[in-house]
Protein backbone atom coordinates (compact mmCIF):
# COMPACT_ATOMS: atom_id res chain seq x y z
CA UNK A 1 -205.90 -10.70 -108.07
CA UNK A 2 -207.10 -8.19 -104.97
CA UNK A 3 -205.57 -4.81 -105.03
CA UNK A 4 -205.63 -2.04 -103.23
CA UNK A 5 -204.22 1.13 -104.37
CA UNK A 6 -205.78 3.85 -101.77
CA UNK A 7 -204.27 7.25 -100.42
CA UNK A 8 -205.35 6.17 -97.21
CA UNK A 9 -203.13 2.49 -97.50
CA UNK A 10 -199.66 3.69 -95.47
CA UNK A 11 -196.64 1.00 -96.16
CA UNK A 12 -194.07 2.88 -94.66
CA UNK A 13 -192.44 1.43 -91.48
CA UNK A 14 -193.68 2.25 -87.92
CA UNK A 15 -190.86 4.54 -86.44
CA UNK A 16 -190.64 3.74 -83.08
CA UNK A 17 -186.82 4.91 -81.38
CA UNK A 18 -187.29 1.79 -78.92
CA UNK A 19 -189.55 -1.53 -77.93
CA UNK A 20 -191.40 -0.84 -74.66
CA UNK A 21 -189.15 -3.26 -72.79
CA UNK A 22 -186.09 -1.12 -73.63
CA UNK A 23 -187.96 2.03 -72.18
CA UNK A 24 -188.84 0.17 -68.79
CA UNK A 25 -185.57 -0.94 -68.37
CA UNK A 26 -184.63 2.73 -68.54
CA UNK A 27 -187.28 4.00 -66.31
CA UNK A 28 -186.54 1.33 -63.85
CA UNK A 29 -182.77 2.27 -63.78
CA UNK A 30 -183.16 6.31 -63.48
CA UNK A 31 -185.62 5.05 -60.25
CA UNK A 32 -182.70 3.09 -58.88
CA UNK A 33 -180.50 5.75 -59.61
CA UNK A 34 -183.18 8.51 -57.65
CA UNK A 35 -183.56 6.05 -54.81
CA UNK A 36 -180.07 5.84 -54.07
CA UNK A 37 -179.71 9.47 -54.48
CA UNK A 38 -182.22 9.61 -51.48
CA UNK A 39 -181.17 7.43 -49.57
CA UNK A 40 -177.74 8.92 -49.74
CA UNK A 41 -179.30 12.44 -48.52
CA UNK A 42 -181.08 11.06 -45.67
CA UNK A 43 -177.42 9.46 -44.29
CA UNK A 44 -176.08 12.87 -44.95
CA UNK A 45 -178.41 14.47 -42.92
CA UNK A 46 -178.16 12.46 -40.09
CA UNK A 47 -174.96 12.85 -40.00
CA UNK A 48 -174.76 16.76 -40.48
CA UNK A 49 -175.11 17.79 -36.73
CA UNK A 50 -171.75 15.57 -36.45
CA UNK A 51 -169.49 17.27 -38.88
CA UNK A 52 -166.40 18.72 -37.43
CA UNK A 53 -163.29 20.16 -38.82
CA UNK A 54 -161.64 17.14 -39.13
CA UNK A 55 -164.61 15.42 -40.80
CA UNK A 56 -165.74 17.87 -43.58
CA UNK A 57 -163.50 17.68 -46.46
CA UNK A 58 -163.95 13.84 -45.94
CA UNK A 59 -167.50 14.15 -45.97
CA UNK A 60 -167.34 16.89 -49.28
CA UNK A 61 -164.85 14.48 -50.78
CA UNK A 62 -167.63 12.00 -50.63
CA UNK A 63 -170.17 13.86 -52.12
CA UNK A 64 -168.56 14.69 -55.07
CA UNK A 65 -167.87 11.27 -55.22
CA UNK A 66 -171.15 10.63 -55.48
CA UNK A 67 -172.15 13.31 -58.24
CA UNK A 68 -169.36 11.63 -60.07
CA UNK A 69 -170.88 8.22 -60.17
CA UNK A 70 -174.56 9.71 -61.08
CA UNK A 71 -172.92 11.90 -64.23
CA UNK A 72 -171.52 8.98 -64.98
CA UNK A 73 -174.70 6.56 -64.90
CA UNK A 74 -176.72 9.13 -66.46
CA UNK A 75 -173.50 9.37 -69.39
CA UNK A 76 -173.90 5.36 -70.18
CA UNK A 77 -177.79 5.32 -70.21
CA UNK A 78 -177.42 8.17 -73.35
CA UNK A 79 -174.83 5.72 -74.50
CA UNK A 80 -176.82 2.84 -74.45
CA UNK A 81 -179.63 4.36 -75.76
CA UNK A 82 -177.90 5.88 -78.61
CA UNK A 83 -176.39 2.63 -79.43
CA UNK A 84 -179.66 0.89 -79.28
CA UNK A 85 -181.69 4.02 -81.65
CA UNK A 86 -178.67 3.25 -84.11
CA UNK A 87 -178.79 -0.24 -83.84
CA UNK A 88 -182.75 -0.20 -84.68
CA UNK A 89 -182.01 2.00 -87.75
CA UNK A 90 -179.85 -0.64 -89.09
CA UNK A 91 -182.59 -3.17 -88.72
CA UNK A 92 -185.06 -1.33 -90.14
CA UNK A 93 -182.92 -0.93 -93.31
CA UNK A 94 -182.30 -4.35 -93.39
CA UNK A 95 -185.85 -4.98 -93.42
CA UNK A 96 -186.31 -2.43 -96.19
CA UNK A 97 -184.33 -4.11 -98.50
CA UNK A 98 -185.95 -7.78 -97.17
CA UNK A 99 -189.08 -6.20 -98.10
CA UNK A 100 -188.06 -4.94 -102.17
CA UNK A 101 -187.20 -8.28 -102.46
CA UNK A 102 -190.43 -9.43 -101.03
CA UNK A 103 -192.10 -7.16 -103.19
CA UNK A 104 -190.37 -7.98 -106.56
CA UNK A 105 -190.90 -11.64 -105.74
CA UNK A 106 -194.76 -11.11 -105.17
CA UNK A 107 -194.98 -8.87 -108.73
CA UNK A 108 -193.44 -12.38 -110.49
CA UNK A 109 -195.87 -14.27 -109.29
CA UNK A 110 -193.65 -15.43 -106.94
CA UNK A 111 -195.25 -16.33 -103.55
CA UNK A 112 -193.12 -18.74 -102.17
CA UNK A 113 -190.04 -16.87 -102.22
CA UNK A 114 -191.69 -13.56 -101.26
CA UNK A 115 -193.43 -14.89 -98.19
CA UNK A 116 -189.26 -15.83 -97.17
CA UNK A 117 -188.42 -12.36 -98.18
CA UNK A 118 -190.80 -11.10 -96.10
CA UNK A 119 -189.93 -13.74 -93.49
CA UNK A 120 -186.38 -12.23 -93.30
CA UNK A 121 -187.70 -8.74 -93.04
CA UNK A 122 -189.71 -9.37 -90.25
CA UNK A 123 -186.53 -11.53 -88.15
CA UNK A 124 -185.18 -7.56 -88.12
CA UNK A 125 -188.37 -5.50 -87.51
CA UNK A 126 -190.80 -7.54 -85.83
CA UNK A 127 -193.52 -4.37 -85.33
CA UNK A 128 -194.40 -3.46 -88.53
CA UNK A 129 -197.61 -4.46 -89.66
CA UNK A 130 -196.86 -4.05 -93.79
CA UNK A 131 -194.71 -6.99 -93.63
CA UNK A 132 -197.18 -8.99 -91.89
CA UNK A 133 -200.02 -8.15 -94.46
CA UNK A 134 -197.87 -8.21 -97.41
CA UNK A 135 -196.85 -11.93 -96.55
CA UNK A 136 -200.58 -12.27 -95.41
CA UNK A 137 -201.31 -11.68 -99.23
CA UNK A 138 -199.08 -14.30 -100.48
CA UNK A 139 -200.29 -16.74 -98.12
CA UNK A 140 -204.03 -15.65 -99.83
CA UNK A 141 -202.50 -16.08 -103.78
CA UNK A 142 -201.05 -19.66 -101.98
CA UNK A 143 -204.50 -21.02 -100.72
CA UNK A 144 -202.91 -20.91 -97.25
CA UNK A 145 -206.32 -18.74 -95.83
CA UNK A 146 -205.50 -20.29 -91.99
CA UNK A 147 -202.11 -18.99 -92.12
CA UNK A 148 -202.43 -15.99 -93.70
CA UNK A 149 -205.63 -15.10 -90.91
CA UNK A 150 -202.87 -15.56 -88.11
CA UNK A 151 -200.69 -13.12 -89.92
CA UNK A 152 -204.12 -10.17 -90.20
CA UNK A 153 -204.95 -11.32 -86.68
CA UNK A 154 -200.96 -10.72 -85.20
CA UNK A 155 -201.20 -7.08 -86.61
CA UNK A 156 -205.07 -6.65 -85.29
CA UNK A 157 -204.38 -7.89 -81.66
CA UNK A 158 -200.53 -6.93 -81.50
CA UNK A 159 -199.67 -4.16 -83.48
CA UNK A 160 -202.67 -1.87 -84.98
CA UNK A 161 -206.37 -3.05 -84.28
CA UNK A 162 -207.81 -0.63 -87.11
CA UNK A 163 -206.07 -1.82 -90.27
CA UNK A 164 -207.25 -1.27 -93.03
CA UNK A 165 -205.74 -4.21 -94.97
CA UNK A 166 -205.33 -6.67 -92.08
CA UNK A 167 -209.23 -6.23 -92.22
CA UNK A 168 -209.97 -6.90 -95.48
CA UNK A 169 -207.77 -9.69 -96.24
CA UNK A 170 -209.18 -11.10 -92.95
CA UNK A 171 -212.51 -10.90 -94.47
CA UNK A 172 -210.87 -12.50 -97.79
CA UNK A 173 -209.53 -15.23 -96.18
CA UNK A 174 -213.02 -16.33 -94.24
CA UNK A 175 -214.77 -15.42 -97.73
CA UNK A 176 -212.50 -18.26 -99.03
CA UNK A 177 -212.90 -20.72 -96.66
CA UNK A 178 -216.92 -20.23 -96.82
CA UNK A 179 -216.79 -19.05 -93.45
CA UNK A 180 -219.70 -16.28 -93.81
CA UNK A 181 -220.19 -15.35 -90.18
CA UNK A 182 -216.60 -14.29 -89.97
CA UNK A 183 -216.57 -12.73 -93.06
CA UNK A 184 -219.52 -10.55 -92.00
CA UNK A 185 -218.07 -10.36 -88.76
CA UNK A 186 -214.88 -8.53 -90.68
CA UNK A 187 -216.89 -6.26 -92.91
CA UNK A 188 -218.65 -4.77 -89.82
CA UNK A 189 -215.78 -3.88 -87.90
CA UNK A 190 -213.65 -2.61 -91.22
CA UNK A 191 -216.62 -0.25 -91.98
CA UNK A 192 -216.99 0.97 -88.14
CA UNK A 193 -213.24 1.78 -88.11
CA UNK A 194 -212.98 3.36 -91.26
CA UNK A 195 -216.48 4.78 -91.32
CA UNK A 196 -215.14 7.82 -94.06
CA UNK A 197 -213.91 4.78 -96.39
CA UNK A 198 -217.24 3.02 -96.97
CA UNK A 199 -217.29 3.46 -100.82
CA UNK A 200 -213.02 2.44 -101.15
CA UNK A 201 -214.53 -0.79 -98.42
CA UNK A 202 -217.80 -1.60 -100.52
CA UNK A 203 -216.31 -1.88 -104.31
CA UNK A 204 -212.85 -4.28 -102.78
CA UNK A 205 -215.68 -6.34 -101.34
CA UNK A 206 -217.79 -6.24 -105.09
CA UNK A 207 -214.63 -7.21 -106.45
CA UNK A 208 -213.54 -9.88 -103.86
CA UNK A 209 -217.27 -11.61 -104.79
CA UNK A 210 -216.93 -11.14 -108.19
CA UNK A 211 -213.70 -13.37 -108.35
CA UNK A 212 -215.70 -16.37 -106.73
């Protein structure tokens, strides 16, 4: 069995308040919201040299109209937005509990139904990388090196290119399918991200060969 107990080894969840989409969507509405704003100015002054008695409290009517509907915009999108942070914290506890499971299934011996545990946790929180490298593991303890590679190489390209684990069982799962130029391939980048680790990175890798 590989473990890695090291100070530097973080399984806490990534907090992030919101997925990138969610913040364009944002951005892209607070533009529409400024362009309008604009455009509304530019009518106003082209119409300024025209405002007569009659016409003004029409025309101040209409701009308070028009302050109205931006408090109003701006009042949802901190709505939405607290709805969505709230609705993300739920998830993420979700996960959490997903992932005790997972983790009490994997101390049994239990692969199978830890890899579903961990499944489920990642259905709710689909960004953080521990759930991706604990099922990684399982896949490892299964003989399943393909799939558990896809799992190190989803956190690597997606999530957090320097990771410590996703490395190493990367370079476990190659080392197991006798794939030695990917294996080496592995070692070198592990040790040129975490350059201060080399001693932790050199005895996994003693004990990794010594388990042949």
């Amino acid at each position: 069995m590989y473990s890695l107990q090291h100070p530097q080894i973080d399984e806490s969840f990534l907090q992030l308040d919101s997925k990138v989409e969610e913040v364009m969507i944002l951005l892209r509405s607070m533009m529409k919201a400024t362009e309008e704003e604009s455009e509304a100015e530019r009518k106003r002054e082209e119409t300024a040299e025209n405002v007569t008695d009659d016409n003004f409290m029409v025309t101040t009517r209409e701009n308070r109209k028009a302050n109205c509907n931006r408090f109003t915009f701006m009042r949802q999108v901190e709505v939405d937005l607290d709805e969505r942070s709230k609705a993300r914290l739920e998830r993420e506890r979700v996960a959490q509990n997903f992932r005790k499971l997972g983790n009490a299934k994997y101390r049994q011996g239990n692969y199978d139904d830890a890899i579903s545990m961990y499944s489920q946790a990642i259905e709710n929180i689909k960004d953080s990388p521990i759930l991706y490298i604990n099922r990684s593991l399982c896949f490892i303890k299964l003989a399943n090196f393909k799939r558990a590679i896809i799992d190190c190489d989803f956190v690597l390209n997606k999530l957090d290119e320097k990771n410590l684990r996703a490395w190493l069982y990367r370079a476990m799962a190659y080392k197991s399918l006798n794939d030695e130029a990917s294996f080496e391939n592995c070692i070198k980048y592990v040790r040129k991200y975490h350059s201060k680790q080399i001693e932790f990175i050199d005895s996994f890798i003693e004990k990794m060969k010594s388990n042949d």
